[in-house]
Structure formats: structure tokens, C-alpha cells
C-alpha atoms as a PDB file:
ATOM      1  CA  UNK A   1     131.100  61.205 107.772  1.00  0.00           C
ATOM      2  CA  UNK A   2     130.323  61.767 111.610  1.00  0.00           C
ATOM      3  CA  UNK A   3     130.276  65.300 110.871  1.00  0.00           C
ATOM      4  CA  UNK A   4     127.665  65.280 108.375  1.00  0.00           C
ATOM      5  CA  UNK A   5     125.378  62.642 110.376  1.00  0.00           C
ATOM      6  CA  UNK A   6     125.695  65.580 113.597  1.00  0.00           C
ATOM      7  CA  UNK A   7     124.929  68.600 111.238  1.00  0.00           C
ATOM      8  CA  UNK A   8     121.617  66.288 109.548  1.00  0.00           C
ATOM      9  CA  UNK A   9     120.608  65.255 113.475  1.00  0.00           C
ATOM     10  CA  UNK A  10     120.831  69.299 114.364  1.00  0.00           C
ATOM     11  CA  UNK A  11     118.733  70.433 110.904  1.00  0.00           C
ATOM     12  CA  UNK A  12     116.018  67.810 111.635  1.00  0.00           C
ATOM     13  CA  UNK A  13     115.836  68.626 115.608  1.00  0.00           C
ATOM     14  CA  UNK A  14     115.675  72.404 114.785  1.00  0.00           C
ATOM     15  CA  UNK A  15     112.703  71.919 111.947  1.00  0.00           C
ATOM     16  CA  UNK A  16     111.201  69.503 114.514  1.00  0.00           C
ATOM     17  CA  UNK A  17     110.906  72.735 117.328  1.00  0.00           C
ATOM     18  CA  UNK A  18     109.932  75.236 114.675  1.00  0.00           C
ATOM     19  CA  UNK A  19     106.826  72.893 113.666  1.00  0.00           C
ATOM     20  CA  UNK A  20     105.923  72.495 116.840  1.00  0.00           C
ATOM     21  CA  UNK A  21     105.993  76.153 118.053  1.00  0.00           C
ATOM     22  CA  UNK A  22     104.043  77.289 115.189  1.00  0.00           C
ATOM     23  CA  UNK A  23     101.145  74.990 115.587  1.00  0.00           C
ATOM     24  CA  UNK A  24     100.268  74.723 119.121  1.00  0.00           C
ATOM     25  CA  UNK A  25      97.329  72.521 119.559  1.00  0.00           C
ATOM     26  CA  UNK A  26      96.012  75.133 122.609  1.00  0.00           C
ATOM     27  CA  UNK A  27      96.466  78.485 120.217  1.00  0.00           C
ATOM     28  CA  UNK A  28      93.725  80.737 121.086  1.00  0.00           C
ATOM     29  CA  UNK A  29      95.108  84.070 119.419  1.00  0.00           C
ATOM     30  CA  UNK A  30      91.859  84.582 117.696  1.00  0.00           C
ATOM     31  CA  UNK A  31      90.058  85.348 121.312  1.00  0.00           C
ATOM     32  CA  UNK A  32      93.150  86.963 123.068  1.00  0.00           C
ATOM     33  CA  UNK A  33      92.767  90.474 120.424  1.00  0.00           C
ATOM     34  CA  UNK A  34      92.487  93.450 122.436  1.00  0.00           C
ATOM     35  CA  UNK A  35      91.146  95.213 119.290  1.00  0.00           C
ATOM     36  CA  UNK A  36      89.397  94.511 115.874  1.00  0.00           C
ATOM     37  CA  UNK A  37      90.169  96.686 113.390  1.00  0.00           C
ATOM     38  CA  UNK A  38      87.384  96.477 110.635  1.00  0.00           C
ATOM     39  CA  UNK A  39      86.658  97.006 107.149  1.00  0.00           C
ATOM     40  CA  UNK A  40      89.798  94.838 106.855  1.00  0.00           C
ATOM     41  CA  UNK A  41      90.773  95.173 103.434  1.00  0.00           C
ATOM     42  CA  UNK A  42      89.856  99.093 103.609  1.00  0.00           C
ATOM     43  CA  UNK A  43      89.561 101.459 100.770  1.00  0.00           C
ATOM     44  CA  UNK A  44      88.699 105.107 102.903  1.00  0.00           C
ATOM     45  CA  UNK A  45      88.320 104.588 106.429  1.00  0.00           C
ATOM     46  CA  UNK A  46      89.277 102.055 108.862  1.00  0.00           C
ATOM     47  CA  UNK A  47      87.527 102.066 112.661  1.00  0.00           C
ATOM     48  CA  UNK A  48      89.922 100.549 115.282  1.00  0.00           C
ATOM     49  CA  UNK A  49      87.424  99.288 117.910  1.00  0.00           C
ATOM     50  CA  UNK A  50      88.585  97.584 121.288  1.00  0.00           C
ATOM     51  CA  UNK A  51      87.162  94.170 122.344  1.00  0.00           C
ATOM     52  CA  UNK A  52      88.751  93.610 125.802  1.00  0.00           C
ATOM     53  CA  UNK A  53      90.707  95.122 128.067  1.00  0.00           C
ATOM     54  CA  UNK A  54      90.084  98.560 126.751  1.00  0.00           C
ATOM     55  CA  UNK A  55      92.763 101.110 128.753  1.00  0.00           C
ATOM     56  CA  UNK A  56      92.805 104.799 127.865  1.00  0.00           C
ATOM     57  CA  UNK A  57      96.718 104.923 128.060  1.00  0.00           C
ATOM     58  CA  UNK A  58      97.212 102.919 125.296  1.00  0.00           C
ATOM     59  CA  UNK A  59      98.542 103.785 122.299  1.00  0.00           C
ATOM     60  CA  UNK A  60      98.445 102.681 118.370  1.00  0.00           C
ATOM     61  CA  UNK A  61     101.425 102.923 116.041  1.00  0.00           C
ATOM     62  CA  UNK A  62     100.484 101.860 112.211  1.00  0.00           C
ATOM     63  CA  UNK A  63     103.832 101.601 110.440  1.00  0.00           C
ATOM     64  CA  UNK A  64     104.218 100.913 106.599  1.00  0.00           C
ATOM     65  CA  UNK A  65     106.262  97.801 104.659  1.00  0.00           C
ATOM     66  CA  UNK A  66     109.433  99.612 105.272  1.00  0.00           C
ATOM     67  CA  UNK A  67     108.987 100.514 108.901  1.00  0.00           C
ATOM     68  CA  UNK A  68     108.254 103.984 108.809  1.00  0.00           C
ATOM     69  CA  UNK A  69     105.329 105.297 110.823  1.00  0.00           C
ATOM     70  CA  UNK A  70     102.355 106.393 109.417  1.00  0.00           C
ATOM     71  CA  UNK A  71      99.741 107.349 112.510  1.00  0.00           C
ATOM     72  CA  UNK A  72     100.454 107.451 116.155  1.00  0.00           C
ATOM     73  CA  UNK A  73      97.969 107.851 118.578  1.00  0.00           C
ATOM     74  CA  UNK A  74      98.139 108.438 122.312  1.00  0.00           C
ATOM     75  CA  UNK A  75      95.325 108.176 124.926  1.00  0.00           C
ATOM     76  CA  UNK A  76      92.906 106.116 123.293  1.00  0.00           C
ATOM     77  CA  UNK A  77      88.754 105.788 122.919  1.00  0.00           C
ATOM     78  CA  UNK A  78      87.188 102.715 123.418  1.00  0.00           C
ATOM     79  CA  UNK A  79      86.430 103.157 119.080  1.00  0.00           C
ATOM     80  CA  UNK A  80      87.881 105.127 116.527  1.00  0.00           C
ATOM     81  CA  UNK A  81      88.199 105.714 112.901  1.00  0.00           C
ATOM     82  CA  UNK A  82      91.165 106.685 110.604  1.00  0.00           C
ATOM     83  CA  UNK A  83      90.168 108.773 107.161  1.00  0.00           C
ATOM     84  CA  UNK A  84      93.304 107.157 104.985  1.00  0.00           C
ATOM     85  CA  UNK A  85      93.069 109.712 102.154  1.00  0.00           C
ATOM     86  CA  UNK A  86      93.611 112.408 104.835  1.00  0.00           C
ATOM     87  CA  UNK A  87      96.531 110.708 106.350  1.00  0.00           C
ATOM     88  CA  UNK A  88      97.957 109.667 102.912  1.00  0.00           C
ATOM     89  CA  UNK A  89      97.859 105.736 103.405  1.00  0.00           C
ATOM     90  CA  UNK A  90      98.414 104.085  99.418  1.00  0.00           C
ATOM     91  CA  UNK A  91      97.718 100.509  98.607  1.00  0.00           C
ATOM     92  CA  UNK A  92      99.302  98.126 100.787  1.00  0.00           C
ATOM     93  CA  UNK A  93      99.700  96.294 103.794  1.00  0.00           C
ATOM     94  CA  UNK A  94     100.270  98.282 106.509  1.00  0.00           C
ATOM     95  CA  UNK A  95     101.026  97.325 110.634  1.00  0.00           C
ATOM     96  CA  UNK A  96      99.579  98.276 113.580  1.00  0.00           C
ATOM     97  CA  UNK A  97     101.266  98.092 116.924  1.00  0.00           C
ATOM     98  CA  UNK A  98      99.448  98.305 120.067  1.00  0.00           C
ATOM     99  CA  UNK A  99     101.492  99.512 122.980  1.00  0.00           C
ATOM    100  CA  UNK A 100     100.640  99.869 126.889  1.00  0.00           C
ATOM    101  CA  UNK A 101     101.674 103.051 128.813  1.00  0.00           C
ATOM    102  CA  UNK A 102     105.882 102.045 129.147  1.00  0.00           C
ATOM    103  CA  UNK A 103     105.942 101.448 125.196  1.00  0.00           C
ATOM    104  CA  UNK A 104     105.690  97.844 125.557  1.00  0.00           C
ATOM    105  CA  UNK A 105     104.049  96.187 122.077  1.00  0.00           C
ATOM    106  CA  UNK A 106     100.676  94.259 123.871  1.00  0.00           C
ATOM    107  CA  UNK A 107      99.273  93.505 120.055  1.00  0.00           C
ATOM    108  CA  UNK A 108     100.201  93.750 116.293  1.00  0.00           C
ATOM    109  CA  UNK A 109      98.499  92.914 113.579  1.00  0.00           C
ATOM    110  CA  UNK A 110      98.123  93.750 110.074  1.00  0.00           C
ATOM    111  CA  UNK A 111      95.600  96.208 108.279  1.00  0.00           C
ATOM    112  CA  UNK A 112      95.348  96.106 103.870  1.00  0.00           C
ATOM    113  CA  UNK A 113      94.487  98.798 102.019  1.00  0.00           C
ATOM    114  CA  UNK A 114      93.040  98.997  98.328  1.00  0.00           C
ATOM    115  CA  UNK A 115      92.040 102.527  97.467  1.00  0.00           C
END
């Protein structure tokens, strides 16, 4: 009986700290992007603007559902567009990674397409 009152305790502590570090009351992701990416759902092309803290030796990695990657780019423009017939991109949702000069991920986010 002690057992199962110690494993209900853990359960409701650990869905307790998962609620709370989901919704935090100060979350201000919306104004922390480094980039907008934009139509977003795109059919043909898809122009990957920065907003802040624009960098040159970034980097963008858009990876499919599975993981694999689809587009890399290295040394960056402040704006850019991607033709997605010409680099094969199907309907889906697809992942872009944002990565500083060492290969550290700064931003992800997600990107749909609907051709």
C-alpha cells in the first residue's frame, strides 16, 4: 500500500513540473526569433528573412519528418528565398534548424508545405 501511495506522490509531482515548464507566465519566444520564415504554409517558394541578430556565419539546415536533410546553407544573407519545386520539397511539414558558426542549434522552427 505504501508503495503505491510513493509511486502516485512521484506521477503527480512529475505532471506538476511538466505543467509548469511548459507554460511559463514570462514566455516571450514569439519576440526572441532570429528569423521569420514567410509564406508559412508555402506552396513554391519560401523567403527566410532575419529579424535580429542577423550574422553572416550562420547557417540553415531544413530537415524532413524523418530527419533527413533537405537544404543546407552556409554563410548567410540578411533575406533569402528557397524555390521548393527545384529542391524537390513534397507536402509536409518540414524543420528548419538555425545554427551559429561551431554548429550549435540557436533556433528551430517548423515550415508546411502544400504544393
Amino acid at each position: 500500500m505504501l508503495n503505491k501511495i510513493y509511486y502516485i506522490l512521484i506521477l503527480l509531482l512529475g505532471l506538476n513540473f511538466t505543467s509548469v515548464a511548459q507554460s511559463s507566465p514570462n514566455d516571450n519566444s514569439a519576440q526572441l526569433k532570429f528569423i521569420k520564415t514567410y509564406p508559412n504554409p508555402a506552396s513554391t517558394i519560401v523567403t527566410i528573412a532575419f529579424q535580429k541578430g542577423y550574422n553572416r556565419y550562420y547557417s540553415i539546415q531544413i530537415l524532413n519528418s524523418i530527419g533527413k536533410k533537405m537544404y543546407e546553407a552556409k554563410f548567410l544573407p540578411a533575406s533569402f528565398s528557397i524555390d521548393l519545386r527545384e529542391q524537390k520539397f513534397y507536402r509536409g511539414i518540414y524543420i528548419y534548424q538555425l545554427l551559429d558558426k561551431t554548429g550549435v542549434v540557436i533556433e528551430s522552427g517548423k515550415i508546411l508545405v502544400v504544393n
